[in-house]
C-alpha atoms as a PDB file:
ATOM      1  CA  UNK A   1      -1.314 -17.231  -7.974  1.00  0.00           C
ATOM      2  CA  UNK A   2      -2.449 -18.027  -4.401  1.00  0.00           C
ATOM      3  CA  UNK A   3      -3.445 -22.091  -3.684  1.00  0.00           C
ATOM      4  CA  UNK A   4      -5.268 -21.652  -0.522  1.00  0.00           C
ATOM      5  CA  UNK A   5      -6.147 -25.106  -0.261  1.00  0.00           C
ATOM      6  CA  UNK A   6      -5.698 -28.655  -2.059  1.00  0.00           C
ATOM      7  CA  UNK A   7      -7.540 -31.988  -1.830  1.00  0.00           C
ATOM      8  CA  UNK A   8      -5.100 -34.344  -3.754  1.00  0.00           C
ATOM      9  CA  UNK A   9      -8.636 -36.561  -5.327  1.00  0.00           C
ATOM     10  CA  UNK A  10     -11.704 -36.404  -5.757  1.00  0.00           C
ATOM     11  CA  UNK A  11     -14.037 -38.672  -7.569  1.00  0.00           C
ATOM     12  CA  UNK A  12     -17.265 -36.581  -7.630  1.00  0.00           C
ATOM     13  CA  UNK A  13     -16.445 -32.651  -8.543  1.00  0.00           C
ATOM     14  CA  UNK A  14     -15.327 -33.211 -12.487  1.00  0.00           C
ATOM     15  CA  UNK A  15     -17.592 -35.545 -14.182  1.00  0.00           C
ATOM     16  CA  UNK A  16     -16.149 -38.797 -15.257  1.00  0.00           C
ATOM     17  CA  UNK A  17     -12.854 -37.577 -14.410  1.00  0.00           C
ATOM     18  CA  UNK A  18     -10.463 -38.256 -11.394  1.00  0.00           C
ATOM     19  CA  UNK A  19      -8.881 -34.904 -10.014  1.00  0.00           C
ATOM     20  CA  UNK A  20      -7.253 -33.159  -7.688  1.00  0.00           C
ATOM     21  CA  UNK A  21      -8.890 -29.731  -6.545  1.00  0.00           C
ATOM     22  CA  UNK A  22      -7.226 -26.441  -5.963  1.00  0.00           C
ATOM     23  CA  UNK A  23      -8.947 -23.982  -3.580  1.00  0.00           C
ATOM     24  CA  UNK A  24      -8.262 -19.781  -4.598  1.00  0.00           C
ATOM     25  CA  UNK A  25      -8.832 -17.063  -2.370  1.00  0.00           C
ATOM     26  CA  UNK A  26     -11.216 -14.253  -2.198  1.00  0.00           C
ATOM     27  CA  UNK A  27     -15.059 -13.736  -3.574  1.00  0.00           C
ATOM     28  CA  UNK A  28     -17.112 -10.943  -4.558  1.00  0.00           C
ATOM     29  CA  UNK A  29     -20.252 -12.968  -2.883  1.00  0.00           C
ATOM     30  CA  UNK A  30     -20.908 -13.031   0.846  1.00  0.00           C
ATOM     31  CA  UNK A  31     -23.555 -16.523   0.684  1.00  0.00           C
ATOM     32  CA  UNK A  32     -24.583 -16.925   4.531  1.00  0.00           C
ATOM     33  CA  UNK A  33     -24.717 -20.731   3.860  1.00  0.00           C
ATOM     34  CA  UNK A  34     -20.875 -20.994   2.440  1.00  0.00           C
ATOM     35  CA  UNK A  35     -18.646 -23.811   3.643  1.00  0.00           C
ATOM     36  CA  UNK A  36     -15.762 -22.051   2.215  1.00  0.00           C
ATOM     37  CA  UNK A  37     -15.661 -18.901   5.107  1.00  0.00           C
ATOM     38  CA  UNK A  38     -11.852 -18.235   5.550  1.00  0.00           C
ATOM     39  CA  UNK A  39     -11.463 -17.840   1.635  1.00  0.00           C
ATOM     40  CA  UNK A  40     -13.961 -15.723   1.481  1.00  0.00           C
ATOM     41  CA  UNK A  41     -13.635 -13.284   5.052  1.00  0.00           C
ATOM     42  CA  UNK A  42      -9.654 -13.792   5.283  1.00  0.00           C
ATOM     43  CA  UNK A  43      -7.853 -14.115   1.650  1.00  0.00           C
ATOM     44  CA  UNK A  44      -5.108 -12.481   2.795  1.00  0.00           C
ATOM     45  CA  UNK A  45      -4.144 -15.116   5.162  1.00  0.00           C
ATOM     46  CA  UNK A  46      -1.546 -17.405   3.263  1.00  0.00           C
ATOM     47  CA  UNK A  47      -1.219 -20.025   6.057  1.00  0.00           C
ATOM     48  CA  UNK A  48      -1.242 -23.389   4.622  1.00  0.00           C
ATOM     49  CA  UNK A  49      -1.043 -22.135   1.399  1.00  0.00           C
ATOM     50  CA  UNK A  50       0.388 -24.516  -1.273  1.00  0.00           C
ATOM     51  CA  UNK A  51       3.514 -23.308  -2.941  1.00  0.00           C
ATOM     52  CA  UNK A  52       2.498 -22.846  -6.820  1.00  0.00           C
ATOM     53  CA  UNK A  53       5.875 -25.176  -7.851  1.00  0.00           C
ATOM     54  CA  UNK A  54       5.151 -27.666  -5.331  1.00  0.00           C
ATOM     55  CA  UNK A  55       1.853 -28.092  -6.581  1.00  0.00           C
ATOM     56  CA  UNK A  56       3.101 -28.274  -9.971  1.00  0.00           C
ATOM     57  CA  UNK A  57       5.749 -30.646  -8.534  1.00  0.00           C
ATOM     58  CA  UNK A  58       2.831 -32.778  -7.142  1.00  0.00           C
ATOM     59  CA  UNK A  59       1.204 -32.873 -10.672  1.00  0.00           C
ATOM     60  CA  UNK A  60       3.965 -34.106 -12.458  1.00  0.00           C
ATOM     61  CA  UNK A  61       3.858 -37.557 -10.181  1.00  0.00           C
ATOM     62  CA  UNK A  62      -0.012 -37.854 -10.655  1.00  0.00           C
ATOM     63  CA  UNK A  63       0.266 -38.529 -14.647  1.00  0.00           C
ATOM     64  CA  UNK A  64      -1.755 -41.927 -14.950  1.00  0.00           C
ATOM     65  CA  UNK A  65      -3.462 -41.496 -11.949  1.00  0.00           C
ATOM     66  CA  UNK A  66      -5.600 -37.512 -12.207  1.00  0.00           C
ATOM     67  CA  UNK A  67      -6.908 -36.651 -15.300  1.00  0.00           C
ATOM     68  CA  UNK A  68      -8.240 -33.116 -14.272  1.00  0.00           C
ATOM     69  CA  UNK A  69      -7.716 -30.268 -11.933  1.00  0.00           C
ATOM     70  CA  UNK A  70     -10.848 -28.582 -10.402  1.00  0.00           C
ATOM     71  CA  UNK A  71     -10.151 -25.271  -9.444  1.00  0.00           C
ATOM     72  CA  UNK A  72     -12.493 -23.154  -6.672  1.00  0.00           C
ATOM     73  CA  UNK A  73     -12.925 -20.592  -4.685  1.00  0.00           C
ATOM     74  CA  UNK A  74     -14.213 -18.577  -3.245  1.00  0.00           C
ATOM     75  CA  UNK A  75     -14.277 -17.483  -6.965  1.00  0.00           C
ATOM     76  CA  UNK A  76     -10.978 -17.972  -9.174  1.00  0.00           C
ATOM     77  CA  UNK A  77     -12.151 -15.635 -11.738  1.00  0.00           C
ATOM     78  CA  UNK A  78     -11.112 -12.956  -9.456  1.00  0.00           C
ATOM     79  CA  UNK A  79      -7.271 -14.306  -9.883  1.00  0.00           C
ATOM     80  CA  UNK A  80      -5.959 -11.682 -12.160  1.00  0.00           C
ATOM     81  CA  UNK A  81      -3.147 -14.879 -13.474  1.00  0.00           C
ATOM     82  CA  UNK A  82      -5.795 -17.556 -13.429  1.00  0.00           C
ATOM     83  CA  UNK A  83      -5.508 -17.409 -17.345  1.00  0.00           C
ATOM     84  CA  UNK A  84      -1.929 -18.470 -16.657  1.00  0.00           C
ATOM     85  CA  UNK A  85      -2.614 -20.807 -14.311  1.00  0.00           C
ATOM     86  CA  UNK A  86      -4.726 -22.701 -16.659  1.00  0.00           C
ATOM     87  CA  UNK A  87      -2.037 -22.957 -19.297  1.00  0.00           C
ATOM     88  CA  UNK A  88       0.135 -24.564 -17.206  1.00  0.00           C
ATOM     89  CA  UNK A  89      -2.033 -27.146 -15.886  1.00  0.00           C
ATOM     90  CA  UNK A  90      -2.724 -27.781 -19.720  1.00  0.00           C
ATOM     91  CA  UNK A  91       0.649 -27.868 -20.534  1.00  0.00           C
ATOM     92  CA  UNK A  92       1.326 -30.443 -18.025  1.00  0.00           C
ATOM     93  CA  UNK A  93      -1.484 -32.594 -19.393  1.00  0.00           C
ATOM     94  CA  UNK A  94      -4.198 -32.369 -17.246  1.00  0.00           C
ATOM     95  CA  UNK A  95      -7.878 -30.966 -18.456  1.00  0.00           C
ATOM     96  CA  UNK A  96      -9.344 -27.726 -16.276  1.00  0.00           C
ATOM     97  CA  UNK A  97     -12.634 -27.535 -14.734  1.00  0.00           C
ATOM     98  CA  UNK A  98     -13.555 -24.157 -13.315  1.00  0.00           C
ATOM     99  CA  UNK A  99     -16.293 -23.268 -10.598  1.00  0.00           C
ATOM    100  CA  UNK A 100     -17.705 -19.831 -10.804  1.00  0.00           C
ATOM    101  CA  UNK A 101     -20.562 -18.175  -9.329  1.00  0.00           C
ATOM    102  CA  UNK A 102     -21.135 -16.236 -13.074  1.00  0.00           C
ATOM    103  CA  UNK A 103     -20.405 -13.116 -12.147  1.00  0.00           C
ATOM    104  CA  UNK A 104     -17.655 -12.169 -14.544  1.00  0.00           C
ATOM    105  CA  UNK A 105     -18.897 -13.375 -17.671  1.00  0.00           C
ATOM    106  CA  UNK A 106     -16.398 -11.728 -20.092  1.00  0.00           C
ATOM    107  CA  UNK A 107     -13.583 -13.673 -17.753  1.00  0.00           C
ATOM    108  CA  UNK A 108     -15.587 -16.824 -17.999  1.00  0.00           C
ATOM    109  CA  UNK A 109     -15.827 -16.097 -21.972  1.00  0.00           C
ATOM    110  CA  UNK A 110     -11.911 -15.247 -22.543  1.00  0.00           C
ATOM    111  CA  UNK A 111     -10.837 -18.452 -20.847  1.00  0.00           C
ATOM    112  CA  UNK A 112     -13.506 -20.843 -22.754  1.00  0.00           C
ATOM    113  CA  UNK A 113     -12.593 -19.441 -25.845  1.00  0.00           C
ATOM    114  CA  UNK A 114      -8.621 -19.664 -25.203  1.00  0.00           C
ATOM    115  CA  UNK A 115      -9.356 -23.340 -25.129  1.00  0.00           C
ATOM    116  CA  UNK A 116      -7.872 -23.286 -20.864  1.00  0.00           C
ATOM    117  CA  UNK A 117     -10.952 -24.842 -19.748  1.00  0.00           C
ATOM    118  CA  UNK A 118     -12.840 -28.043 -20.444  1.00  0.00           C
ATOM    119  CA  UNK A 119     -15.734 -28.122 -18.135  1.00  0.00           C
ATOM    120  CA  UNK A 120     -17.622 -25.149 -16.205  1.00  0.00           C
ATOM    121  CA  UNK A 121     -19.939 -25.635 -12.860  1.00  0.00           C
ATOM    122  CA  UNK A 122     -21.334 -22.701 -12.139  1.00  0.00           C
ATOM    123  CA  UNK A 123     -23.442 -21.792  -8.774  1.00  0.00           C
ATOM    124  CA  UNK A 124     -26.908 -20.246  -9.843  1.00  0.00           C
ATOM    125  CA  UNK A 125     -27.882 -19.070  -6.319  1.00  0.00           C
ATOM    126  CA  UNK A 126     -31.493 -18.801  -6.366  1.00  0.00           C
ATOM    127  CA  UNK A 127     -34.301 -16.734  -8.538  1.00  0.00           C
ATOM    128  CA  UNK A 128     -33.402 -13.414  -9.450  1.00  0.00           C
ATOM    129  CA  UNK A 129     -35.714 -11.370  -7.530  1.00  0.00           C
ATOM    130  CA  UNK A 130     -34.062 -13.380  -4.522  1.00  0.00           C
ATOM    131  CA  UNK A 131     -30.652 -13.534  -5.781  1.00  0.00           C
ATOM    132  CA  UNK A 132     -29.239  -9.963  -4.003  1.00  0.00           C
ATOM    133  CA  UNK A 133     -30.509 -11.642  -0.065  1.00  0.00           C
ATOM    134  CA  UNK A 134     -29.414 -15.387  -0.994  1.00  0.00           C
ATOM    135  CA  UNK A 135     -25.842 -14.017  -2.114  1.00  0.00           C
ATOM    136  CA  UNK A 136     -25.599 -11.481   0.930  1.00  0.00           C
ATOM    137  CA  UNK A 137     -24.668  -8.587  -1.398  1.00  0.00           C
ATOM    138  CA  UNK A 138     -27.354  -5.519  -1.088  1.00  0.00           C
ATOM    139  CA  UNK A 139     -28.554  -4.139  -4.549  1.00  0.00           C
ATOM    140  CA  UNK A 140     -26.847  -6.625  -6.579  1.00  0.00           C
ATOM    141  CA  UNK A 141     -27.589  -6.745 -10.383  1.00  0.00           C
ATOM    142  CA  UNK A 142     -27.895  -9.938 -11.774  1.00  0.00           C
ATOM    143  CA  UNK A 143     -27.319  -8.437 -15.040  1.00  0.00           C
ATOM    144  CA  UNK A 144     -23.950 -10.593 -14.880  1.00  0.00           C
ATOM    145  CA  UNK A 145     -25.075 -13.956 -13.702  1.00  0.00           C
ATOM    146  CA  UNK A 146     -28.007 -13.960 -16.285  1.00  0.00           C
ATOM    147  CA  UNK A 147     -24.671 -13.108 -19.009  1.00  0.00           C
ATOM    148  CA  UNK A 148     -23.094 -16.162 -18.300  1.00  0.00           C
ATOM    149  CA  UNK A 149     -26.316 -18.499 -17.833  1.00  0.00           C
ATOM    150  CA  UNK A 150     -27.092 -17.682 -21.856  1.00  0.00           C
ATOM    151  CA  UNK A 151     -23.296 -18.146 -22.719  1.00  0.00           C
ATOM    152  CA  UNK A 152     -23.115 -21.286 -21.140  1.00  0.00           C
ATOM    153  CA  UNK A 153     -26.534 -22.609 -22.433  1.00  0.00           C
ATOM    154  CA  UNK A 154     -24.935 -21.866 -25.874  1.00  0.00           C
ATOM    155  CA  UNK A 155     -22.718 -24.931 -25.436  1.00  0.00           C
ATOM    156  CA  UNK A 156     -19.456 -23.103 -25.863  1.00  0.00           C
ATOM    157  CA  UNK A 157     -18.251 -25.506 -22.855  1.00  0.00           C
ATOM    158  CA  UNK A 158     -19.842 -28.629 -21.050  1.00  0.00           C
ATOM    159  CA  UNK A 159     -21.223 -27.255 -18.378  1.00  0.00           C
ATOM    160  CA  UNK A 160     -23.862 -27.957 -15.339  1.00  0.00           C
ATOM    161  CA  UNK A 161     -25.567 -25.252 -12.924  1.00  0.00           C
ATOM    162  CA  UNK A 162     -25.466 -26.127  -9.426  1.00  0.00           C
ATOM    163  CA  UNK A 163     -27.790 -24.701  -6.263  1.00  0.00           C
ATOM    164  CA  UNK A 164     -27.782 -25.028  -2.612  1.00  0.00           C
ATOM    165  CA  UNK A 165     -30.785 -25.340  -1.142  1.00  0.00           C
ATOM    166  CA  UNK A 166     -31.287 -23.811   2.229  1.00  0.00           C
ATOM    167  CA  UNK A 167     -34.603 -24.077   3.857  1.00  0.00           C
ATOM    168  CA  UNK A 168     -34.417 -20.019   4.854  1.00  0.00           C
ATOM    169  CA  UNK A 169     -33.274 -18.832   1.853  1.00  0.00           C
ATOM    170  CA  UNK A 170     -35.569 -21.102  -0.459  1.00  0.00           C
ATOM    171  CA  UNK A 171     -39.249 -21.651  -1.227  1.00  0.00           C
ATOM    172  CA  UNK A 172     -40.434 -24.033  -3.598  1.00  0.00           C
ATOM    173  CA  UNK A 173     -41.762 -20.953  -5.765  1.00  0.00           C
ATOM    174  CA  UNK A 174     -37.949 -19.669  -5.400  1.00  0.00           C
ATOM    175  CA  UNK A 175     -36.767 -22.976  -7.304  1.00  0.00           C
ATOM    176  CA  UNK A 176     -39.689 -23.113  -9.858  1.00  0.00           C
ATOM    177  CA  UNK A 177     -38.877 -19.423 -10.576  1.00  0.00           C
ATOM    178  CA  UNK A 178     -35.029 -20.462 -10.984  1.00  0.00           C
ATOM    179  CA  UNK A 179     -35.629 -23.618 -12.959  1.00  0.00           C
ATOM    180  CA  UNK A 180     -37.801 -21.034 -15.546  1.00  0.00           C
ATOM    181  CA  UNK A 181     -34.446 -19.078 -15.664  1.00  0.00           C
ATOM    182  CA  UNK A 182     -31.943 -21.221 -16.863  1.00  0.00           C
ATOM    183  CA  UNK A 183     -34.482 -23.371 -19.029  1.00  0.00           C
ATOM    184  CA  UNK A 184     -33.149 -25.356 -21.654  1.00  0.00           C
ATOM    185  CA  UNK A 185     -29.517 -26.002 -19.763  1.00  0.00           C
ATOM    186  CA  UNK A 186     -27.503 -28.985 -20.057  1.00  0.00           C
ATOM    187  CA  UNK A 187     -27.529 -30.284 -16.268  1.00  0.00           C
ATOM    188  CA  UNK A 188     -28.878 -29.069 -12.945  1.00  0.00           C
ATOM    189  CA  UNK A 189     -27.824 -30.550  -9.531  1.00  0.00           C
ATOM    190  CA  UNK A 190     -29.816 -29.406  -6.457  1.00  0.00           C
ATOM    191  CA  UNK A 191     -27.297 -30.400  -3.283  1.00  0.00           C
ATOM    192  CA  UNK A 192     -28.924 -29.649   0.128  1.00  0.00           C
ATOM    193  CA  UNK A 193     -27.188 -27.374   2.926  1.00  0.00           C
ATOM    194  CA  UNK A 194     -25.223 -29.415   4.962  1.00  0.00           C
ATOM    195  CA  UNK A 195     -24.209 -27.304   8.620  1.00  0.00           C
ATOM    196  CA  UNK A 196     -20.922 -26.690   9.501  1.00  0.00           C
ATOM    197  CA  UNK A 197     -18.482 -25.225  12.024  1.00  0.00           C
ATOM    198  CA  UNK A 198     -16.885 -23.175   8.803  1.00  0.00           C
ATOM    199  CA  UNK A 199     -20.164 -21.944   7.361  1.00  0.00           C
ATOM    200  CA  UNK A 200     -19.958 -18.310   6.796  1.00  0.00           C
ATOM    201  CA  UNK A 201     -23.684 -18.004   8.735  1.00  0.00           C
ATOM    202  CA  UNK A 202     -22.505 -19.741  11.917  1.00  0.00           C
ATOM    203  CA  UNK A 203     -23.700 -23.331  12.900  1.00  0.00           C
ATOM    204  CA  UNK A 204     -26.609 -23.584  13.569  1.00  0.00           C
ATOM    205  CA  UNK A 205     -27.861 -20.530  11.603  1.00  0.00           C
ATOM    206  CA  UNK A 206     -29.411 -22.471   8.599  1.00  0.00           C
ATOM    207  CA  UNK A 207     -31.071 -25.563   7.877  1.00  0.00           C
ATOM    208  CA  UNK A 208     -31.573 -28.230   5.391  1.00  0.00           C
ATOM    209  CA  UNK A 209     -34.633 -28.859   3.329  1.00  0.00           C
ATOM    210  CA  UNK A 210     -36.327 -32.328   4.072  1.00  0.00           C
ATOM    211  CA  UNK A 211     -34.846 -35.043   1.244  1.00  0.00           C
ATOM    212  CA  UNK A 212     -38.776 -35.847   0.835  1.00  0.00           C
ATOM    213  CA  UNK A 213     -39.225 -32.334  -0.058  1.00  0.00           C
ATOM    214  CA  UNK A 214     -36.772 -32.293  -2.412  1.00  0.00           C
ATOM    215  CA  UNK A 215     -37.223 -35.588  -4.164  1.00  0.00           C
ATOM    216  CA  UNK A 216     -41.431 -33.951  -4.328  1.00  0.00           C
ATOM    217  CA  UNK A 217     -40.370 -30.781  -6.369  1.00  0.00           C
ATOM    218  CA  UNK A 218     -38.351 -32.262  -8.809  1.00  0.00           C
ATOM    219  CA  UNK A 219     -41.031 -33.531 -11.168  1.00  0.00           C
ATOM    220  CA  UNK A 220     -42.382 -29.856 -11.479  1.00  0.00           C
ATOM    221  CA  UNK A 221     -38.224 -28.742 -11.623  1.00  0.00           C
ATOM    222  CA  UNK A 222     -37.756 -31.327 -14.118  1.00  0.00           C
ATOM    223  CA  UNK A 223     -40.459 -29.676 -16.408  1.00  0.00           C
ATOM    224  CA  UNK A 224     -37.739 -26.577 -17.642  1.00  0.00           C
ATOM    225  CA  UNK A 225     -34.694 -28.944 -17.095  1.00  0.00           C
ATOM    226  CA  UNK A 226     -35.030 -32.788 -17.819  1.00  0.00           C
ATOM    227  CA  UNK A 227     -31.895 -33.500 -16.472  1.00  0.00           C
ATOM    228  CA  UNK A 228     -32.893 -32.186 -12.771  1.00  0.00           C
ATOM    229  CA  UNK A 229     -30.811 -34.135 -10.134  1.00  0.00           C
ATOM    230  CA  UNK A 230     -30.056 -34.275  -6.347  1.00  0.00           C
ATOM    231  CA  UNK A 231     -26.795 -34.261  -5.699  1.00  0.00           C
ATOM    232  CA  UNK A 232     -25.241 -35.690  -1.755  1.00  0.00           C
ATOM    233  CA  UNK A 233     -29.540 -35.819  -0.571  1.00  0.00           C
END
């Protein structure tokens, strides 16, 4: 196992739980407005990787203080020993939430069901007929994605969706469209594009939907999924 990155706390990425976040190397998904760029273009580049031990060694001090571990990507499911990984970090006490963009749903399925994770946030990019050109990955079936939207609307897992709203990549027919899709789920946070010097795109490429804009669709959003929020708006 690979940590490419670690933010010792965060208050805001596991719900109602302090936590420190890991950050794993490579994805299948090549998402213009991505903040997370060198995971994604260069996982083969271990500098400033975090020894595994010394993370664990970190852990071990944090009882009282962490209740969780988030663990990202790129997209971990991809980690052939995340399985492992998990374990431990149960072992040691801590509860496991896992970020996914739902393209491996028997991976996502095997770990739930192993008891090695407690809460899922999964990135449900835009509406399918959309989803190939928001996810920059010609052709792309999302025979997958749709997999693990019904498994996680079957409450095997707490769970929320989460989208990034780009003003190029989404229309407010897009999100309607999406909203229809993953009806009925437990949570769905909308967080707008925010530009950066790591985005995958380039700065400057993409843009931000107006807040106002936003804060106008979600009655209509809020229609297939009551609990429709903005998230960092």
């Amino acid at each position: 196992m690979r940590i490419a990155g670690l933010q010792k706390l965060t208050l805001l990425d596991f719900p109602e739980h302090t936590a420190a976040t890991v950050f794993l190397p490579g994805c299948n998904f090549r998402c213009p407005f991505c903040h997370n760029a060198a995971l994604v273009l260069g996982p083969s580049d271990a500098t400033g990787d975090t020894p595994v031990e010394e993370f664990f060694a970190f852990l071990d001090k944090r009882h009282g203080l962490l209740d969780g571990v988030c663990i990202t990507g790129g997209d971990p499911l991809l980690q052939p020993d995340l399985a492992d990984f998990c374990a431990r970090i149960k072992r040691a006490g801590f509860a496991v939430k896992l970020d996914t963009n739902g393209s491996f749903p028997d991976r996502l399925r095997e770990l739930v069901e192993s008891g090695l994770v407690n809460f899922v946030a999964m990135d449900v990019k835009n509406a399918p007929g959309r989803y190939a050109e928001t996810i920059g990955v010609p052709g792309f079936d999302v025979a997958p994605v749709a997999a693990s939207i019904d498994y996680l609307r079957s409450d095997a897992v707490p769970y929320e969706f989460r989208t990034t709203v780009v003003r190029e990549l989404h229309e407010p027919a897009d999100l309607i469209a999406l909203s229809c899709w993953i009806a009925g789920a437990r949570a769905w946070h909308l967080q707008s594009f925010a530009d950066a010097d790591t985005v995958l795109a380039g700065p400057g490429a993409l843009h931000a939907w107006d807040p106002a804009d936003l804060e106008a669709l979600l009655p209509e959003l809020r229609k297939a999924i009551p609990n429709t929020q903005l998230r960092g708006v």
